[in-house]
Structure formats: structure tokens, C-alpha cells
Protein backbone atom coordinates (compact mmCIF):
# COMPACT_ATOMS: atom_id res chain seq x y z
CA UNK A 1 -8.52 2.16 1.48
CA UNK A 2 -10.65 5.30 1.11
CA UNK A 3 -11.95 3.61 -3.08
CA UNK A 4 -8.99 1.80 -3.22
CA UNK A 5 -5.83 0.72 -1.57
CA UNK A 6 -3.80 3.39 -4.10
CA UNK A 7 -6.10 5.75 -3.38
CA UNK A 8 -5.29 8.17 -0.75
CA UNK A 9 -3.93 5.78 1.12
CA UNK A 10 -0.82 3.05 1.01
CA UNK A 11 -0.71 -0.30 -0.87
CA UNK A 12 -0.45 -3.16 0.47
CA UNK A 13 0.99 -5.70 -1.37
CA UNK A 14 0.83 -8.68 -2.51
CA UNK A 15 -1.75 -10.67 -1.74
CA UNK A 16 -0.61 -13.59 -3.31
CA UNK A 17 -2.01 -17.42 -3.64
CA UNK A 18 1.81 -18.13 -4.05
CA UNK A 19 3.00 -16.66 -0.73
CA UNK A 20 4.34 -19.71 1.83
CA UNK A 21 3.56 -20.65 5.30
CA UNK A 22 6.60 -19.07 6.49
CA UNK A 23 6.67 -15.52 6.05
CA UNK A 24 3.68 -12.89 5.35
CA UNK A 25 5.97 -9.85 3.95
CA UNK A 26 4.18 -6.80 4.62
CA UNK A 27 4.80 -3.53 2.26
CA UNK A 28 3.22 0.03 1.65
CA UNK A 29 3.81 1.74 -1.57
CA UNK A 30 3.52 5.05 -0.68
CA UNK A 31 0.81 6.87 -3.29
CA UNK A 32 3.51 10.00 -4.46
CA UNK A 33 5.75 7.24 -5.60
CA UNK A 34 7.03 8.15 -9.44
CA UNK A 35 6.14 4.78 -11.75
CA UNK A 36 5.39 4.38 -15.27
CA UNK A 37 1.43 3.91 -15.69
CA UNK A 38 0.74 0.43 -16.92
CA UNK A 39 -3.27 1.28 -18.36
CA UNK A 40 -5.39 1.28 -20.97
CA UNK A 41 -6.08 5.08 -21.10
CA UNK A 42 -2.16 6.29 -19.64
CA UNK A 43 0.87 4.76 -20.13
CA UNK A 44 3.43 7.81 -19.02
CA UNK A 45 5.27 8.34 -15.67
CA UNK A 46 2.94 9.43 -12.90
CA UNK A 47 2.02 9.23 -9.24
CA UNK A 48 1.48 5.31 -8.34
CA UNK A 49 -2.23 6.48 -7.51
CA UNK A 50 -3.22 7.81 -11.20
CA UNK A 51 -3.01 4.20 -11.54
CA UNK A 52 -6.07 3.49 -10.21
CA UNK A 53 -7.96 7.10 -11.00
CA UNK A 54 -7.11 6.57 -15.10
CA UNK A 55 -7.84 2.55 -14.80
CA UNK A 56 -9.93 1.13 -11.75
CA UNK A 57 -8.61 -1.50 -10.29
CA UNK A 58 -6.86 -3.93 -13.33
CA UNK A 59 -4.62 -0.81 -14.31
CA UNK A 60 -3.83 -0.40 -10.54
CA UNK A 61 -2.92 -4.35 -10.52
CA UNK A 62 -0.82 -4.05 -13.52
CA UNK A 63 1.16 -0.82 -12.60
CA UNK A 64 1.90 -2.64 -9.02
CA UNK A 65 3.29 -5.96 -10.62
CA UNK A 66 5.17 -4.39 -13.28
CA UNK A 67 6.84 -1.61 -10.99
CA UNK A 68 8.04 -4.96 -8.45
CA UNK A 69 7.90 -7.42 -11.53
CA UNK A 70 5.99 -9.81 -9.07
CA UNK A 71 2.35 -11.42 -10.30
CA UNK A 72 0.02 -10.53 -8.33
CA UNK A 73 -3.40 -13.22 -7.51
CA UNK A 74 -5.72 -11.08 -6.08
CA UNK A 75 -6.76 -7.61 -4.86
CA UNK A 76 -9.18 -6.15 -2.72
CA UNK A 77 -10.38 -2.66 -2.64
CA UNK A 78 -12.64 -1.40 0.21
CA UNK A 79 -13.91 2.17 0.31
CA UNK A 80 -13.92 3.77 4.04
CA UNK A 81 -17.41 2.45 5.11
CA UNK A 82 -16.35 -0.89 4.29
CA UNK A 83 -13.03 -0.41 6.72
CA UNK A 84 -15.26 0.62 9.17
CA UNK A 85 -17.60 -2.14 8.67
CA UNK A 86 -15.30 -4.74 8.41
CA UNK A 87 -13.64 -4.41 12.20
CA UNK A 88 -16.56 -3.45 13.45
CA UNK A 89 -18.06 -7.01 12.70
CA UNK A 90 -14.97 -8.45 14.22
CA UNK A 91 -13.47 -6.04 16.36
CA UNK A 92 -12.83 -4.51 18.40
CA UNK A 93 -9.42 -4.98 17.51
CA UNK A 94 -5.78 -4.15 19.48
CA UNK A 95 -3.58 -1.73 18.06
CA UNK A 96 -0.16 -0.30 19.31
CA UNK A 97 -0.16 3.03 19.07
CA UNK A 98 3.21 4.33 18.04
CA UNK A 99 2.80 8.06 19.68
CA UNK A 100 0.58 10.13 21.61
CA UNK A 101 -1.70 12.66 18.76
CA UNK A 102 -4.64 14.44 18.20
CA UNK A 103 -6.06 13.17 15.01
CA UNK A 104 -9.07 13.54 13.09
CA UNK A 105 -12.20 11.14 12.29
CA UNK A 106 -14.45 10.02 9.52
CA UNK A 107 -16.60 13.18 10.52
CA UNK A 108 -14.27 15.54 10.74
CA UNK A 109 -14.30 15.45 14.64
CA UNK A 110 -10.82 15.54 16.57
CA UNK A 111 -9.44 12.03 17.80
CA UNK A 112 -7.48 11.61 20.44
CA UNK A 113 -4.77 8.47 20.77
CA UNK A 114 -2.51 7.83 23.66
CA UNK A 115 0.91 5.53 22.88
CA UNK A 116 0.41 1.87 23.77
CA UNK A 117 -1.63 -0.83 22.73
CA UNK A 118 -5.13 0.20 22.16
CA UNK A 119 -8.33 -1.17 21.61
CA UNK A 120 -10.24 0.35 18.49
CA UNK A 121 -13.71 0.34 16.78
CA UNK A 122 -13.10 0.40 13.20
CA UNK A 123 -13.66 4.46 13.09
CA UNK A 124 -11.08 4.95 15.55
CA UNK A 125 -9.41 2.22 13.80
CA UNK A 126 -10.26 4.49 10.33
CA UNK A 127 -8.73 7.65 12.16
CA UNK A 128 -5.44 6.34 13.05
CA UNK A 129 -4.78 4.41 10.14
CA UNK A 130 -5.23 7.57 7.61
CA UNK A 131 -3.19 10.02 10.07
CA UNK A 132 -0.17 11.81 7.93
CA UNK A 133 0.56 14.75 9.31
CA UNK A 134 1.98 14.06 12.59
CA UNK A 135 5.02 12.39 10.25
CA UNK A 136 4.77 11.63 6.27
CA UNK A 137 3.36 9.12 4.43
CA UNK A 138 5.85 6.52 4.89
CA UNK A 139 4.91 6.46 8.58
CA UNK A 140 1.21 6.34 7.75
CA UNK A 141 1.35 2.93 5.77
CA UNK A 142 3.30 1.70 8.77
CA UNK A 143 0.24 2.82 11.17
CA UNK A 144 -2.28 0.81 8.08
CA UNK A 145 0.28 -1.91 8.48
CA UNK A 146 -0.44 -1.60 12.35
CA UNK A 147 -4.09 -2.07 11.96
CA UNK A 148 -4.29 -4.68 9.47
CA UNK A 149 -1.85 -7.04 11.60
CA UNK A 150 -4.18 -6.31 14.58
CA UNK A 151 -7.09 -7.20 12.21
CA UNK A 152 -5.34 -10.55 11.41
CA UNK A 153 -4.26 -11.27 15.23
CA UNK A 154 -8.00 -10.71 15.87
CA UNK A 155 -9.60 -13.48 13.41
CA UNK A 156 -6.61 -15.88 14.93
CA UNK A 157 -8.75 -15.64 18.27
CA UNK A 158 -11.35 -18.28 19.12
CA UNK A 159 -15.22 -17.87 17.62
CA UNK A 160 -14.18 -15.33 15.15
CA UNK A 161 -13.94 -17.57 12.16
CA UNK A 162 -17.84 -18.57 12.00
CA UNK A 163 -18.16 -14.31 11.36
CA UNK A 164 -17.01 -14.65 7.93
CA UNK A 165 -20.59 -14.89 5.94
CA UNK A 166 -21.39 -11.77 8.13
CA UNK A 167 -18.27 -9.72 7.01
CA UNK A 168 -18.88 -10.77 3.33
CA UNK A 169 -22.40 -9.98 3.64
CA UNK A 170 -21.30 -6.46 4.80
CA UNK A 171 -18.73 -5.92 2.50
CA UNK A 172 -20.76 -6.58 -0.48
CA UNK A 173 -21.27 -3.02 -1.74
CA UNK A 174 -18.43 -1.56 -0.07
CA UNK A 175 -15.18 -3.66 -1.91
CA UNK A 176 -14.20 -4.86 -5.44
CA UNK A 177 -12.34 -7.77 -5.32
CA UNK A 178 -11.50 -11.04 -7.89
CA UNK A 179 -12.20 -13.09 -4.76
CA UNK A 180 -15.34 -15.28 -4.84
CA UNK A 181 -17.24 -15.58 -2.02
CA UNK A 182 -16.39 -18.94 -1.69
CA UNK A 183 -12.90 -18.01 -1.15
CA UNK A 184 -13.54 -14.95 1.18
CA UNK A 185 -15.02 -18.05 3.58
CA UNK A 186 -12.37 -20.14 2.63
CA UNK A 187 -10.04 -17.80 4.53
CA UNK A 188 -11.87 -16.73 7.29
CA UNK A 189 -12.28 -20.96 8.24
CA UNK A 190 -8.35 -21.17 7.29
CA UNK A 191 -8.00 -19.29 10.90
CA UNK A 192 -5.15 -21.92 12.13
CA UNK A 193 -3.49 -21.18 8.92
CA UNK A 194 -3.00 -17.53 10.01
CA UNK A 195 -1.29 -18.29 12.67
CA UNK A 196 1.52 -20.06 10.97
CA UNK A 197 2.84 -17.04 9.42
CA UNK A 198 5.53 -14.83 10.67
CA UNK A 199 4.79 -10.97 9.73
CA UNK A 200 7.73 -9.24 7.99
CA UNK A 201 7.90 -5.54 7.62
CA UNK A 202 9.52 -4.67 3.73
CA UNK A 203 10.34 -0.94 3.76
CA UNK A 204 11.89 1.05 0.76
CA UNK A 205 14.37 3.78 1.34
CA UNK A 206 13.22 6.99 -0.80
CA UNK A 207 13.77 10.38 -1.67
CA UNK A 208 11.36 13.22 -2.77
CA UNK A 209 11.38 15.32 -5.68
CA UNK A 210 9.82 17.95 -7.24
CA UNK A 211 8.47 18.44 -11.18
CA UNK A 212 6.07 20.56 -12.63
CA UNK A 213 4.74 22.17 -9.71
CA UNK A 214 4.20 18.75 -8.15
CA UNK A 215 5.87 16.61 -5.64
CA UNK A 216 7.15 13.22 -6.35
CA UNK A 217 8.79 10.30 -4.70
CA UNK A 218 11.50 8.20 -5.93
CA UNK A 219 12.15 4.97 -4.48
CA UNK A 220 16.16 4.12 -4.76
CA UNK A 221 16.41 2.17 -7.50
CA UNK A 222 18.56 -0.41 -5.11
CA UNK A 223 16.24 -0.18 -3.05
CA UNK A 224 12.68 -1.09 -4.89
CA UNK A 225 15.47 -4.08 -6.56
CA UNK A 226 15.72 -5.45 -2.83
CA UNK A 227 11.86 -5.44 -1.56
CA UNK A 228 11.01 -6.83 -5.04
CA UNK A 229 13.72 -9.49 -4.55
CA UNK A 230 12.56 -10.29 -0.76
CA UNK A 231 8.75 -10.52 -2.28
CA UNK A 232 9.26 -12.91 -5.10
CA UNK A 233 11.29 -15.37 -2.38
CA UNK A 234 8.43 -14.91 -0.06
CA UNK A 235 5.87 -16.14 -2.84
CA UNK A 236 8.29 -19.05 -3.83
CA UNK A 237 9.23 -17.65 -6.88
CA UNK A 238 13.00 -17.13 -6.13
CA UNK A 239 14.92 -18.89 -3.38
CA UNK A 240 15.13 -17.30 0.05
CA UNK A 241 17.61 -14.10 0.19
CA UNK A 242 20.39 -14.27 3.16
CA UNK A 243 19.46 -12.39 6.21
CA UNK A 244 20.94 -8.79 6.35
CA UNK A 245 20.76 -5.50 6.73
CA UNK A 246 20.10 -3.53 3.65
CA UNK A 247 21.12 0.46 2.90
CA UNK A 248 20.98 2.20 0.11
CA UNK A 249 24.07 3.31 -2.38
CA UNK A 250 22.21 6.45 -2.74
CA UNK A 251 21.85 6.50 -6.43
CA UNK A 252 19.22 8.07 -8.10
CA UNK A 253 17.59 8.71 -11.58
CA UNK A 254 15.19 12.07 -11.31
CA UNK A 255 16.55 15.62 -11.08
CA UNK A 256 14.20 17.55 -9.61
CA UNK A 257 13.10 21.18 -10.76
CA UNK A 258 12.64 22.56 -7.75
CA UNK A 259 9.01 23.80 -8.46
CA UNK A 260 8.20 22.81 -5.03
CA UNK A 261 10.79 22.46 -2.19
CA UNK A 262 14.29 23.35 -2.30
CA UNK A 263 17.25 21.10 -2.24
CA UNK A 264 17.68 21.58 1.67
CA UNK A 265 13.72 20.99 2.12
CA UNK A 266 13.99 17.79 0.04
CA UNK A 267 16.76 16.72 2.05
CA UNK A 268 14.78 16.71 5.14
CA UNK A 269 12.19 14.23 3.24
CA UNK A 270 15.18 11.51 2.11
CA UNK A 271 15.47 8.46 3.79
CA UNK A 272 19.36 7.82 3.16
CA UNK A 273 20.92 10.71 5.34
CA UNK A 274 24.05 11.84 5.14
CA UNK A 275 25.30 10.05 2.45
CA UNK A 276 27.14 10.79 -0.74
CA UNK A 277 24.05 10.92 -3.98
CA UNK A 278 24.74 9.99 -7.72
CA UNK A 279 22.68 10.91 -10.13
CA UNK A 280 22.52 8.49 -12.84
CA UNK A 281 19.00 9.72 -14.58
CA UNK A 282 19.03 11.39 -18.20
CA UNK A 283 17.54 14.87 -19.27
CA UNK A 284 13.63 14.36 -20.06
CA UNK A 285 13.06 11.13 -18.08
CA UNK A 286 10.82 13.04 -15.85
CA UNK A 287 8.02 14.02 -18.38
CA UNK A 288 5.03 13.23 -17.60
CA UNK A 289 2.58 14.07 -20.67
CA UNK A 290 -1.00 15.09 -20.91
CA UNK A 291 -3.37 13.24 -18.39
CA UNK A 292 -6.56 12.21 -19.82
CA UNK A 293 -9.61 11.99 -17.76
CA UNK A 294 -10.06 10.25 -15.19
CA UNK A 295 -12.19 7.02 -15.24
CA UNK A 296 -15.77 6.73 -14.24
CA UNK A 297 -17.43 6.09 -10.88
CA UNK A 298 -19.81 3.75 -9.66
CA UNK A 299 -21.01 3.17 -6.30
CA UNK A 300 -17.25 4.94 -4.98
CA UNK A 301 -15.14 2.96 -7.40
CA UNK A 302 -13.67 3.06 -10.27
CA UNK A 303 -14.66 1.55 -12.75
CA UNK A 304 -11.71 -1.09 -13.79
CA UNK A 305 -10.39 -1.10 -17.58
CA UNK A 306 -8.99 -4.36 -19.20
CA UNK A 307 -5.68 -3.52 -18.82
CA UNK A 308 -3.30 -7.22 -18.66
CA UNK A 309 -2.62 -8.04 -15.92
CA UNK A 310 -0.09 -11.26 -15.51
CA UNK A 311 3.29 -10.34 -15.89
CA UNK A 312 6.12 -12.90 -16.11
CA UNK A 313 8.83 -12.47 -13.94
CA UNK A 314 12.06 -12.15 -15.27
């Protein structure tokens, strides 16, 4: 979303040729989260969303598949008119609303949203889906989540698939993707396929931190080992985890500095509550090094590096 889907907004991941007819897992990396850089340019520990700012869209790619060691098929970035553009052509399209708030629109303008399911243009659509300050960022992949299964439930619907050359058409300048046309269409004719999949919400449990004047997010290290396990049986690359519910051990590997927040205002932020914490990190694993510029722009984007993508499994 707004240049690209690390880009001041959640990933969602994977879109993946591999994935089976079974179960579409749905995930949002959210764009504070503390990874090592897999680029070209940057290959310290940084924000998930330098990613994409010090290598387009192949370092973004890279970073994502080594950080869940999962290979990842294809991407799509669309800038915000393209969002817009894209539900428009389709839409509109039916989103629950998960609270009543006063948001704020492409524009600037204040938007109002009412609990319940909701129909949306795509900048109301735009507007709810970038909200984070009602809640965190966690909560605002969960509201992109919202719209893009509401985007999917609409093209299941009768008369939609024959809108697919339109939707290309309009997303030409407004996306980068490795998709062909060809297989854009593909999908959007696939509609029956849609409809065979059963959405899966994958959420990490996290904890914020603070270095060098900046705040960072650490997934559990448990934790990101569980989605990344429940991803890889999704795409058929590992066989199908049992069924249960998953929590944390609370260990963790980056002492914060408290440059930022204090230990009782971190707290507030952590997602395993009340629970013992074990710090199992090392002095110095939180450098982060010199940044170098970031990557040119053209047309919104940036432009992508050759950084390797495919990473094996293992």
C-alpha cells in the first residue's frame, strides 16, 4: 500500500503459486518490525520497511522470505491511487467495521465509520484501511486484512470476473508487480477457484523496543518460528501443523535503551501480558550501522535493485 505493501503500511504475505486449495493464510508484518536487511545497498538490522526504501521491491522480497524462510512467487505493490482505483472498478465492496471512529481520508478530510458491516468506495475503503491511531499497528493490518478479504468476497460474486482487463488497464501505472498480464486475467477468470479457499488469520505475538532514539518491534522469536511454520504447510512445503492454540514463552533477544518509552510504557505495547520475560539476546546485537541513501523514485516507486531473491527453505 501507499508505494508499497512495506511501506507505511502492513505486508501481506505470501502470495504464493504454491499455496493449496485449502487454506489462504492471511498475515501482516507490521513495518517497525526489527529484521536484518537482505539488499544490495544495506545488509544491517533495520525496520522491515528500509527494506523496500534502500532496495525497491526485490530487496523487500528477499528481506520478507529470509525473515519467514518461505519463497515467495510473486508480489504486488500498488501506490494509494491504485487502491483506490482498484475497488472502485469492482466495488463497492462490504467491510465489517470493527469499531465506531472518526478517521481521516486521502485529502485530509475527517471520515466517519460506524461498527458493522459497511459498504465502501475504495477512498473510504483507503481511509479505514490506513487508520492507526485509534489502536497500533497490529490492529491496522487486521483492518487491511478486513478490506482485502472483502475485496476477494467481492470478485467471488457473479459478473465481476469479465472486469479484470479493466482493473489491469487501471492499474497499469499505479503497481509493480512480476505478474504478467496474462496472469492478472488468469485470476480474475479463476473466480470459482476463490471460493474454495478458507481464510486463516496468522498473527505474531510482539513486543516493542526502543534503540537509538527510535522505536522498534520484536516479534517473539517462538512466535515468528510458528507463523513461518503454519505458512510453509499452507504452501505445501511442510506437512500440515496440528490444530492448537499457540502463546508465547516470552523470550526475547533485544534490550532496549530506553531512548524512547520506558519499561512500564513498553509494557503497555507487548502482546504476551503478564508473563514471566527472558532475555536471551547478547550485548551489540541491536546495532544498526550507517544507512545509506535511500533508492530512487520513479513514477511513486522505488526503483527495485537485483537483490536474490529465491531462498531455499531449510
Amino acid at each position: 500500500m501507499v508505494n508499497t505493501i512495506l511501506k507505511e503500511a502492513d505486508l501481506f504475505c505470501p502470495n504464493s503459486v504454491r499455496i493449496n486449495f485449502t487454506i489462504y493464510p492471511l498475515c501482516s508484518l507490521l513495518r517497525d518490525t526489527f529484521v536484518k536487511i537482505h539488499s544490495q545497498q544495506y545488509h544491517g538490522y533495520q525496520r522491515i520497511e528500509s527494506a523496500y526504501t534502500y532496495g525497491g521491491d526485490a530487496a523487500a522480497v528477499a528481506t520478507v522470505e529470509h525473515y519467514l524462510n518461505l519463497p515467495i512467487d510473486y508480489y504486488l505493490t500498488v501506490n494509494w491511487d491504485g487502491f483506490i482505483r482498484a475497488i472502485d472498478d469492482v466495488g463497492p465492496v462490504e467491510v465489517n467495521v470493527d469499531r465506531d471512529f472518526i478517521g481521516q481520508n486521502y485529502w485530509g478530510k475527517p471520515e466517519k465509520f460506524k461498527a458493522g458491516l459497511q459498504p465502501m468506495s475504495g477512498a473510504r475503503a483507503l481511509a479505514y484501511a490506513r487508520e492507526r491511531h485509534i489502536d497500533n499497528d497490529q490492529h491496522r493490518g487486521f483492518r487491511q486484512q478486513a478490506v482485502f478479504y472483502a475485496m476477494v468476497k467481492r470478485l467471488n460474486q457473479e459478473g465481476l470476473s469479465s472486469k479484470g482487463a479493466k482493473v489491469v488497464g487501471d492499474l497499469k501505472d499505479q503497481m509493480r508487480t512480476n505478474l504478467t498480464d496474462h496472469d492478472m486475467l488468469t485470476l480474475f477468470k479463476s473466480r470459482k477457484i476463490f471460493k474454495q479457499y478458507r481464510v486463516k488469520r496468522l498473527t505474531f505475538e510482539w513486543r516493542t523496543f526502543d534503540i537509538a532514539g527510535r522505536s522498534m518491534v520484536e516479534v517473539y522469536p517462538d512466535s515468528r518460528k510458528q507463523v513461518s511454520r503454519q505458512l510453509q504447510a499452507a504452501a505445501g512445503l511442510r506437512p500440515d501443523l496440528p490444530s492448537q492454540t499457540f502463546t508465547t514463552n516470552g523470550y526475547y533477544r533485544y534490550a532496549s535503551d530506553e531512548s524512547v518509552e520506558s519499561k512500564t510504557d513498553e509494557a503497555k505495547a507487548d502482546t504476551h501480558y503478564g508473563q514471566s520475560h527472558v532475555y536471551v539476546g547478547h550485548a551489540g546485537n541491536t546495532a544498526i550501522g550507517k544507512l545509506p541513501a535511500a533508492v530512487p523514485l520513479k513514477n511513486g516507486f522505488r526503483v527495485s535493485d537485483r537483490t536474490e531473491t529465491m531462498y531455499t527453505i531449510h
